[in-house]
Protein backbone atom coordinates (compact mmCIF):
# COMPACT_ATOMS: atom_id res chain seq x y z
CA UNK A 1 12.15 -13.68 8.82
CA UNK A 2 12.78 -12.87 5.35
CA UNK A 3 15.13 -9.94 4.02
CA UNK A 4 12.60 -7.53 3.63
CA UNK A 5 11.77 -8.15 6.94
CA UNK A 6 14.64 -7.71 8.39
CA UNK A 7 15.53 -4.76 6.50
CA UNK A 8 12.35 -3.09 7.56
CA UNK A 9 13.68 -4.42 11.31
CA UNK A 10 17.19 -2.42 10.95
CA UNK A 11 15.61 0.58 9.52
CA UNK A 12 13.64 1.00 12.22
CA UNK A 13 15.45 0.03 15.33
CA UNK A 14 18.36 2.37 13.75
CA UNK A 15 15.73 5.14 13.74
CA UNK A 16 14.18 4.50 16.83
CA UNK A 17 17.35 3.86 18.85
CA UNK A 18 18.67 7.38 18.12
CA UNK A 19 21.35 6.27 15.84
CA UNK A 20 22.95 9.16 13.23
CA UNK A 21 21.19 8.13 10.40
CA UNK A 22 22.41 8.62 6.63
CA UNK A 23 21.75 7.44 2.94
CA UNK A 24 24.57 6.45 0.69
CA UNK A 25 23.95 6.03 -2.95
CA UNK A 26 24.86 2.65 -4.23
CA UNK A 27 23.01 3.29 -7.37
CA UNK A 28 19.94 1.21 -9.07
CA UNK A 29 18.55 -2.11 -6.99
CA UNK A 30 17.97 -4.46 -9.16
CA UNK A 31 14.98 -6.49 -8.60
CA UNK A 32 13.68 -9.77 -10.14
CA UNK A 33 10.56 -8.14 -11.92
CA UNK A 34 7.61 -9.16 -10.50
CA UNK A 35 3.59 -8.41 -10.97
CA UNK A 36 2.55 -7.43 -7.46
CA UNK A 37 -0.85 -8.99 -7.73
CA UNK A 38 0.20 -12.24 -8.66
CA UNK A 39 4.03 -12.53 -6.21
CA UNK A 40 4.36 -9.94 -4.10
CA UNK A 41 1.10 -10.63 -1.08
CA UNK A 42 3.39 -12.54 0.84
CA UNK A 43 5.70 -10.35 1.13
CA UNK A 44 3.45 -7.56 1.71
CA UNK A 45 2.26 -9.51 5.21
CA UNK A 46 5.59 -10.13 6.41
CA UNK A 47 6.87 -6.18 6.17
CA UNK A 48 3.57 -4.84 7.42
CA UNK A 49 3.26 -7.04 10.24
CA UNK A 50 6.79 -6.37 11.05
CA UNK A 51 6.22 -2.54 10.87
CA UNK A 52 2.90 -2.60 12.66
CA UNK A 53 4.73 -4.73 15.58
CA UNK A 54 7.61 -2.10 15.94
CA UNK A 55 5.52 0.88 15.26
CA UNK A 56 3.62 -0.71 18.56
CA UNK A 57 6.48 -1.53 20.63
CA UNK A 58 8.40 2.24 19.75
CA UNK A 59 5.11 4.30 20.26
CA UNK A 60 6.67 6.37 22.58
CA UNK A 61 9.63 7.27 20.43
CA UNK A 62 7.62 8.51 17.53
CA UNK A 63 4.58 10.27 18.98
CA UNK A 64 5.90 13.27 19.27
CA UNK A 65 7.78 13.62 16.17
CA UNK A 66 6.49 16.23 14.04
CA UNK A 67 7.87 17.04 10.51
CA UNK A 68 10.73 15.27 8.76
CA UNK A 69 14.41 16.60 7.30
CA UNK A 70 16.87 15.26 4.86
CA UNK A 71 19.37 13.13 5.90
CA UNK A 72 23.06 13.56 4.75
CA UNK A 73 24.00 11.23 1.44
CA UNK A 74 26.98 10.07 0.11
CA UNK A 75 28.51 9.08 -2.91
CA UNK A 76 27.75 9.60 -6.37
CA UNK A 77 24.19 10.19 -7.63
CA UNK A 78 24.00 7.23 -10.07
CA UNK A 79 20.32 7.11 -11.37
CA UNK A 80 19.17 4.55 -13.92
CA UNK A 81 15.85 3.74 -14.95
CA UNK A 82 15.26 0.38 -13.62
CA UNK A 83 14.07 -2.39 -16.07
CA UNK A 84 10.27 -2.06 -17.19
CA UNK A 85 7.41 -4.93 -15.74
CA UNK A 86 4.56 -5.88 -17.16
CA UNK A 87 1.71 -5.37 -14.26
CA UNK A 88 -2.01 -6.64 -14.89
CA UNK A 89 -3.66 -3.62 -13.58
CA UNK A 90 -7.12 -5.42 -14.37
CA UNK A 91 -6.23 -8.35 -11.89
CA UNK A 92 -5.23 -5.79 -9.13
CA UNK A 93 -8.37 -3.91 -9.24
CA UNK A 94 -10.47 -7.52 -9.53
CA UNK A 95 -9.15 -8.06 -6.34
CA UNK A 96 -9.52 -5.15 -4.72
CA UNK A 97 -13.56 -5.37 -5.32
CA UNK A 98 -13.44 -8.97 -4.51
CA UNK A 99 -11.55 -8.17 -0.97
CA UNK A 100 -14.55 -6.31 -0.37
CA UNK A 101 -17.05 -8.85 -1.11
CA UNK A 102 -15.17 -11.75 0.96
CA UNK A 103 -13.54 -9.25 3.96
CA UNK A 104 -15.95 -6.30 4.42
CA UNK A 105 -16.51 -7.84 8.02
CA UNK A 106 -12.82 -7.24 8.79
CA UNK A 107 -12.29 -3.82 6.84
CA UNK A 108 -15.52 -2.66 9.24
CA UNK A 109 -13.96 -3.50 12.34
CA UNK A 110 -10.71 -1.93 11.02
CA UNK A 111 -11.25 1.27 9.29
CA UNK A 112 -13.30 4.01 11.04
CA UNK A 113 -16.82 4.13 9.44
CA UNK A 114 -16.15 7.16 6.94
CA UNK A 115 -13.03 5.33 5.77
CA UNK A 116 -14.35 1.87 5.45
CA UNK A 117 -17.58 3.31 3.11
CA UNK A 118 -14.58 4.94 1.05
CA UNK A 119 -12.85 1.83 0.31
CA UNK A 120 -16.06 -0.01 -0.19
CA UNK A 121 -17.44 2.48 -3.20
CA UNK A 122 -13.95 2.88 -4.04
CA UNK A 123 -13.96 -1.17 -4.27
CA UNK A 124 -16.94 -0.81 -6.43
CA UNK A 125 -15.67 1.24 -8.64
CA UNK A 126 -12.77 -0.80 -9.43
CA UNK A 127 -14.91 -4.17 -9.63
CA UNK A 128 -16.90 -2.20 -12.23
CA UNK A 129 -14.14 -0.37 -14.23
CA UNK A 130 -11.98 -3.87 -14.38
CA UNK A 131 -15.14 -6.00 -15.91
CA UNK A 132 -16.05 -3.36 -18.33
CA UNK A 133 -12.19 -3.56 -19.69
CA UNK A 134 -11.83 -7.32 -19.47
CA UNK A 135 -15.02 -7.69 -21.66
CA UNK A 136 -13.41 -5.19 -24.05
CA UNK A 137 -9.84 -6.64 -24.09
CA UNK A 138 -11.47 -10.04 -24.18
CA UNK A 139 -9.80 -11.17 -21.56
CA UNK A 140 -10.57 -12.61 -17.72
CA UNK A 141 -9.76 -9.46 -15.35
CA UNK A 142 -8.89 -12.52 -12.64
CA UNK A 143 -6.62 -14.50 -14.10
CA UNK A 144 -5.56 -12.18 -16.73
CA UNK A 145 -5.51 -14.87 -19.24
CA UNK A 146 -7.36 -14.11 -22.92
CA UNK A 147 -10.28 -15.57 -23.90
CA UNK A 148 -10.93 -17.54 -26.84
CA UNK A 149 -9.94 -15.71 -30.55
CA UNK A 150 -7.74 -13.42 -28.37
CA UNK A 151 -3.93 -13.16 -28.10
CA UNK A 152 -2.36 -12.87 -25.29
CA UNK A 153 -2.55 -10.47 -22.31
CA UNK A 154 -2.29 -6.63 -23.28
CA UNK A 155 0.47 -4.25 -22.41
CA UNK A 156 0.18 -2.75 -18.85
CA UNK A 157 -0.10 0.69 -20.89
CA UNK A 158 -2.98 -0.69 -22.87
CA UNK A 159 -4.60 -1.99 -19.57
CA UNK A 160 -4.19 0.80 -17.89
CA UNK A 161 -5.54 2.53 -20.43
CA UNK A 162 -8.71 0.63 -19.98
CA UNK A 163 -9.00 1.42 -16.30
CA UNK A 164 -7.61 4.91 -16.43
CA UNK A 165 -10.62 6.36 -14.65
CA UNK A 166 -9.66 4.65 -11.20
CA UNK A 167 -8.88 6.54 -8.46
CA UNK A 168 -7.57 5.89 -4.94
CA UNK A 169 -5.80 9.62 -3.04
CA UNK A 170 -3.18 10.01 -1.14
CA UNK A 171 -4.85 10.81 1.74
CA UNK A 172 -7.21 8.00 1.18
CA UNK A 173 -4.49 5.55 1.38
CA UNK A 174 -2.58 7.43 4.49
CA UNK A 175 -5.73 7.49 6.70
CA UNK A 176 -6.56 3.56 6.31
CA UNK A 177 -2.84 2.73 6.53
CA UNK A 178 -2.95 4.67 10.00
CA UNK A 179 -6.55 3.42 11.26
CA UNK A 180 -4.88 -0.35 10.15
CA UNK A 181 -1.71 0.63 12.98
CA UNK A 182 -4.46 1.48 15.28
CA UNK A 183 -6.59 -1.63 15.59
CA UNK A 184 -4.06 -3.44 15.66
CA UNK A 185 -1.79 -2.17 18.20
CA UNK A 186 -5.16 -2.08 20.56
CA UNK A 187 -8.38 -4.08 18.96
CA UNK A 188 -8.96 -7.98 19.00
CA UNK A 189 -8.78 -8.85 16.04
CA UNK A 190 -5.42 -11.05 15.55
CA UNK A 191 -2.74 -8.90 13.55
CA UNK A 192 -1.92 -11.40 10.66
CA UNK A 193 -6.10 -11.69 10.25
CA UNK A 194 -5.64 -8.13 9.45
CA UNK A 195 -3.10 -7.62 7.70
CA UNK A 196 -3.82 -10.41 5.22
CA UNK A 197 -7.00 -8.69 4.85
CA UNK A 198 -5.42 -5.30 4.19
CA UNK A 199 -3.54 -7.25 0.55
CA UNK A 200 -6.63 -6.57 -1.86
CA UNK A 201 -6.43 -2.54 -0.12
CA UNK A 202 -2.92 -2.30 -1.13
CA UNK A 203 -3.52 -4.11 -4.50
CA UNK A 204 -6.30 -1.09 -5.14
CA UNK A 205 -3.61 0.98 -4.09
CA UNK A 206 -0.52 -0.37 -6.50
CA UNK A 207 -3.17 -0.36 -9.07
CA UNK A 208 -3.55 3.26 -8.69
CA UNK A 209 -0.53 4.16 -8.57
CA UNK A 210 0.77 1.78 -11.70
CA UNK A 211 -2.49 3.63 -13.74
CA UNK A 212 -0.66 7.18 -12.65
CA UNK A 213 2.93 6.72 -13.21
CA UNK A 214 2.90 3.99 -16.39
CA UNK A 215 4.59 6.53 -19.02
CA UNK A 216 6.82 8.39 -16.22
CA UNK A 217 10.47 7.90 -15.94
CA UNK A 218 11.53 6.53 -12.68
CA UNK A 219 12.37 9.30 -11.03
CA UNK A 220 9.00 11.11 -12.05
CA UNK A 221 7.65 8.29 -10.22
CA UNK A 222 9.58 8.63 -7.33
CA UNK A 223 8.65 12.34 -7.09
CA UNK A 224 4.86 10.72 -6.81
CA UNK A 225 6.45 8.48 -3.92
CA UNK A 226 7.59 11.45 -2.06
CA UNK A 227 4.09 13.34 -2.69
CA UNK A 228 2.72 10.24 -0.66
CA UNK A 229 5.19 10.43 1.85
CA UNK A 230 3.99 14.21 2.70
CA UNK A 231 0.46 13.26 3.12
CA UNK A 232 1.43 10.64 5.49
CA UNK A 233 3.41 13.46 7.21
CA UNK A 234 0.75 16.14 7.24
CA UNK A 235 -2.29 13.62 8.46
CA UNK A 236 -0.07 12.11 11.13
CA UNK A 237 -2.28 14.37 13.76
CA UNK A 238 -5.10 12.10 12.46
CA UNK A 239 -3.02 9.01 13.76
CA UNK A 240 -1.98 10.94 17.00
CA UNK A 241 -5.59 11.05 17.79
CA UNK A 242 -6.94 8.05 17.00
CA UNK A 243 -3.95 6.14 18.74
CA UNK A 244 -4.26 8.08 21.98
CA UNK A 245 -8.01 7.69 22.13
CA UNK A 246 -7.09 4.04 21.74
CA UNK A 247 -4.88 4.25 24.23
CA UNK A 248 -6.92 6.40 27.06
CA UNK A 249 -9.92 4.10 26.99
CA UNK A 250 -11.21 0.18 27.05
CA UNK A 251 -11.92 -2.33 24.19
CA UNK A 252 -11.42 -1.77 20.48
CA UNK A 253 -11.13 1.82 19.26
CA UNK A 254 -13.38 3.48 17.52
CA UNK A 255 -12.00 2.67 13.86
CA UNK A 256 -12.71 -1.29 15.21
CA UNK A 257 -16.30 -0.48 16.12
């Protein structure tokens, strides 16, 4: 198991195992920078299938949670913007639409229907909004390289520009994430099949949310974070349902079918 593995494995048995929890400020993390459609799908797997394992194993610890507090922090608020990335915002929504030409099978049996024709159109819009800039940029939306009598590949400001129109809400996101816990805490499909078909979801996802927040300062952004965290918070009677429906009755649930 990697880092982010195991920090996702501390931060949860710590929550889970009704330890005092608290936050100290140790100011910016400073990450390599890295384009999340082209380095960060592995890692993506490994967290998620570590939190979709515990969230399984500590069901009955976080069922009947409802609403959320702050925590006590220490130390000195220290905030720095971290260090800008370039992100090809074209290349995450190319493979978002092709996800759901190669995986529609899977996203089917995982989503509930009304979900899974949401991410499909909102596949489709993406496929279409990323070839319409790449042919304007001159560049391939793929591989994010230029074509010929072009320089190289445009700022993610100017490629976000191009796709600017793309949309994927917050509740959107929250009610596949949850219908993803579901199936696999109780369908038949294998968990890592899933969740390595869940990467070109997220990428439609980051690619959202990199359109949204490009000119905002980082804590603007993390203000956007923390609007995302409430709608997970407000539909989690949507996941109560859904996982004890799973849970009262046979076979897949009825996202899986």
């Amino acid at each position: 198991m990697s880092r982010f593995g195991i920090d996702i494995w501390m931060t949860t048995t710590a929550l889970t195992g009704g330890f005092a929890v608290c936050q100290t400020r140790l100011g910016t993390k400073i990450h390599d920078p890295k384009d999340p459609g082209a380095d960060l799908g592995p890692m993506f797997r490994e967290v998620v299938g570590t939190l979709l394992s515990m969230a399984r194993d500590n069901a009955a610890r976080w069922l009947p949670i409802t609403g959320s507090h702050e925590v006590p922090a220490y130390g000195f608020e220290r905030y720095a913007d971290p260090a800008p990335i370039e992100v090809n915002t074209l290349r995450l929504l190319a493979q978002f639409h092709a996800g759901s030409l190669t995986l529609s099978d899977t996203w089917q049996r995982m989503l509930r229907p009304a979900n899974y024709e949401c991410v499909m159109e909102l596949a489709e819009d993406a496929g279409r909004l990323a070839e319409t800039a790449a042919n304007k940029l001159g560049i391939d939306a793929e591989s994010g390289e230029g074509s010929a009598g072009h320089g190289g590949l445009p700022s993610t400001d100017d490629l976000s520009d191009a796709v600017a129109d793309f949309h994927f809400p917050d509740d959107v996101w929250a009610r596949v994430f949850y219908d993803l816990l579901v199936t696999a805490s109780f369908g038949h499909v294998p968990t890592e099949r899933l969740v390595a078909a869940f990467v070109p979801i997220y990428f439609g996802r980051v690619g959202r949310f990199v359109i949204e927040n490009r000119r905002l300062s980082g804590q603007q952004a993390e203000d956007r974070v923390d609007r995302q965290a409430r709608e997970f918070e407000l539909l989690k009677p949507y996941l109560v349902d859904q996982w004890q429906a799973a849970s009262a009755g046979p076979g897949e649930p009825e996202a899986a079918r």
